[in-house]
C-alpha atoms as a PDB file:
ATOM      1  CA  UNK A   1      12.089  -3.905  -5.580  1.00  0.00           C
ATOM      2  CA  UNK A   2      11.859  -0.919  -7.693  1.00  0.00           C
ATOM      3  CA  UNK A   3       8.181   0.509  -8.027  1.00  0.00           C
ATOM      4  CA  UNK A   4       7.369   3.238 -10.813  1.00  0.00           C
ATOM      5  CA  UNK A   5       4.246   5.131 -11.768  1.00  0.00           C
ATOM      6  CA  UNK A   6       2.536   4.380 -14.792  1.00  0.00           C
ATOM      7  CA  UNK A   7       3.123   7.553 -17.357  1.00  0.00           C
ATOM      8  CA  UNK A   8      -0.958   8.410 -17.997  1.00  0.00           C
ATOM      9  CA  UNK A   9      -3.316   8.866 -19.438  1.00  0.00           C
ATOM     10  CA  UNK A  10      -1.214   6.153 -21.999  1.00  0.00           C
ATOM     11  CA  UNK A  11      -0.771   3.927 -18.974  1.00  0.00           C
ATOM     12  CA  UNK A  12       2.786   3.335 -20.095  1.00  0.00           C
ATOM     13  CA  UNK A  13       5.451   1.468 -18.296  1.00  0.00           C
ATOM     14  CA  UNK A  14       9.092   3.241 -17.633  1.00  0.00           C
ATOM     15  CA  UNK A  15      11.178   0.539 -20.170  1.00  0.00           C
ATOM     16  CA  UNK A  16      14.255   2.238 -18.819  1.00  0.00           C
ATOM     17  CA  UNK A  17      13.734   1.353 -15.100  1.00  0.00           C
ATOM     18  CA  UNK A  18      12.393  -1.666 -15.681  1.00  0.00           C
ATOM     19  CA  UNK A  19      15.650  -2.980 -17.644  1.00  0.00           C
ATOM     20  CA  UNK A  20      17.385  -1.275 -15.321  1.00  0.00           C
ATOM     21  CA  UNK A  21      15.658  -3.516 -12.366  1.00  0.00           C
ATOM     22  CA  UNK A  22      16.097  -6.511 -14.305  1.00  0.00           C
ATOM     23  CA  UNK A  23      19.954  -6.026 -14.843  1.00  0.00           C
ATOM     24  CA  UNK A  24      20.710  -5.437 -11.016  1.00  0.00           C
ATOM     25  CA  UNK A  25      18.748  -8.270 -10.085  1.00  0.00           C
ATOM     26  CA  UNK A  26      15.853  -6.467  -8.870  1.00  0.00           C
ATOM     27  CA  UNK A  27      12.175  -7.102  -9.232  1.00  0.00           C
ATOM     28  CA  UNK A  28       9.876  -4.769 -10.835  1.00  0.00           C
ATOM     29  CA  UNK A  29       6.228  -3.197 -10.418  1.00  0.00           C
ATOM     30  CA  UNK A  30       4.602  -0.745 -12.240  1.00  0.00           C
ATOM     31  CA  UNK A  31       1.321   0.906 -10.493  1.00  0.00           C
ATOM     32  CA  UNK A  32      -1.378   3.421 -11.177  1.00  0.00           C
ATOM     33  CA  UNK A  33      -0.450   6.050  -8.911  1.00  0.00           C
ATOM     34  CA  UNK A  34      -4.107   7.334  -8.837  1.00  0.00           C
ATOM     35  CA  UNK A  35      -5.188   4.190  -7.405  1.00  0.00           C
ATOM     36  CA  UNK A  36      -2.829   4.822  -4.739  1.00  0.00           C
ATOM     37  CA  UNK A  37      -3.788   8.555  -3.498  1.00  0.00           C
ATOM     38  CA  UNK A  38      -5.987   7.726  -0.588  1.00  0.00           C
ATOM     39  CA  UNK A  39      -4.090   6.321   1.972  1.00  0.00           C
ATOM     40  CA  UNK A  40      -6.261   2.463   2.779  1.00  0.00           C
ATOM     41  CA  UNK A  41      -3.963   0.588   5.212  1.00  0.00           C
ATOM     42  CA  UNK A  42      -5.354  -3.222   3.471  1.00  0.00           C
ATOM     43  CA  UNK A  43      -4.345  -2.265   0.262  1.00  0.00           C
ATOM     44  CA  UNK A  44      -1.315  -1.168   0.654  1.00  0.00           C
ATOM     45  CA  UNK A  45      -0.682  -4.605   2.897  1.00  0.00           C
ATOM     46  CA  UNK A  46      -2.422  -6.161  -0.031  1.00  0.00           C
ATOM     47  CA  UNK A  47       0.289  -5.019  -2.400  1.00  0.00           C
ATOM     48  CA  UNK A  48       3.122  -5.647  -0.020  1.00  0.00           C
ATOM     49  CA  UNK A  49       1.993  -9.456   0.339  1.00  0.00           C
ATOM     50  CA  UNK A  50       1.455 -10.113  -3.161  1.00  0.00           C
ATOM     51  CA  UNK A  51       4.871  -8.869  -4.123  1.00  0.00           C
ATOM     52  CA  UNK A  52       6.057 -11.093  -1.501  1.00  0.00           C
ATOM     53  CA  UNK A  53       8.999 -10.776   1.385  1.00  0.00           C
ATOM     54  CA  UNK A  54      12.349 -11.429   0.535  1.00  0.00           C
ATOM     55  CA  UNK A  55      14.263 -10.043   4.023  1.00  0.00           C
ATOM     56  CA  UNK A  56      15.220 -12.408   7.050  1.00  0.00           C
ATOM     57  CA  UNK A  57      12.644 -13.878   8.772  1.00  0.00           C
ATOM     58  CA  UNK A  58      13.082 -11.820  12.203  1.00  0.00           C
ATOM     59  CA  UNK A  59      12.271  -8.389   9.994  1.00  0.00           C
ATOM     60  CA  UNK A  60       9.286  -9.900   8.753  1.00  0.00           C
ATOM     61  CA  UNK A  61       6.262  -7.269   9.687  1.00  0.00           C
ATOM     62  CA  UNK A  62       4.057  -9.271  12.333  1.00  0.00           C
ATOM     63  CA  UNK A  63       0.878  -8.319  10.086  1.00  0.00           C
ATOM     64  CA  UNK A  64       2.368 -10.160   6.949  1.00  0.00           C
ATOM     65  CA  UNK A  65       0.430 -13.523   6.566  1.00  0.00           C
ATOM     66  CA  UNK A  66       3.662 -14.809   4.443  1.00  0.00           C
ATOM     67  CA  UNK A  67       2.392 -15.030   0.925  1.00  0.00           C
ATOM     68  CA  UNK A  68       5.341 -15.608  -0.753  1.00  0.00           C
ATOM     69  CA  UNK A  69       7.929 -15.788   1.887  1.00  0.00           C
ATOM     70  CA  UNK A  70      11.195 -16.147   1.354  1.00  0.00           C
ATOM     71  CA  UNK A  71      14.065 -16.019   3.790  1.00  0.00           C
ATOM     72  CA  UNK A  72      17.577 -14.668   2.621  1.00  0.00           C
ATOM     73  CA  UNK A  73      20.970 -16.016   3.677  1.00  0.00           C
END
């Protein structure tokens, strides 16, 4: 997963990493980093579970309610 800021005020996504993500197989987000300057524990866990887990199930976080879970090989 590869997660970069949004450039502001334009609010515009890094084309460069994103392609870049895509090509390695990765998945990727793009966020407002000013939403994310004061530290709230449920929306971070918020974010986490909507992008979803991909790891093996005995790493799983005990908190993570397993939107989108996915076990790897």
């Amino acid at each position: 997963m590869v997660v970069a800021a949004l450039v502001l005020p334009e609010f515009k996504i890094n084309i460069f990493l994103q392609e870049t993500a895509k090509k390695k197989g990765l998945y990727f987000s793009s966020i407002n980093p000013l939403g994310w300057v004061k530290y709230d524990e449920a929306s971070f866990k918020e974010a986490l579970e909507d992008w979803g887990y991909y790891g093996p199930m005995d790493k799983c976080p005990k908190w993570f309610n397993g939107f989108k879970h996915f076990a790897t090989k």
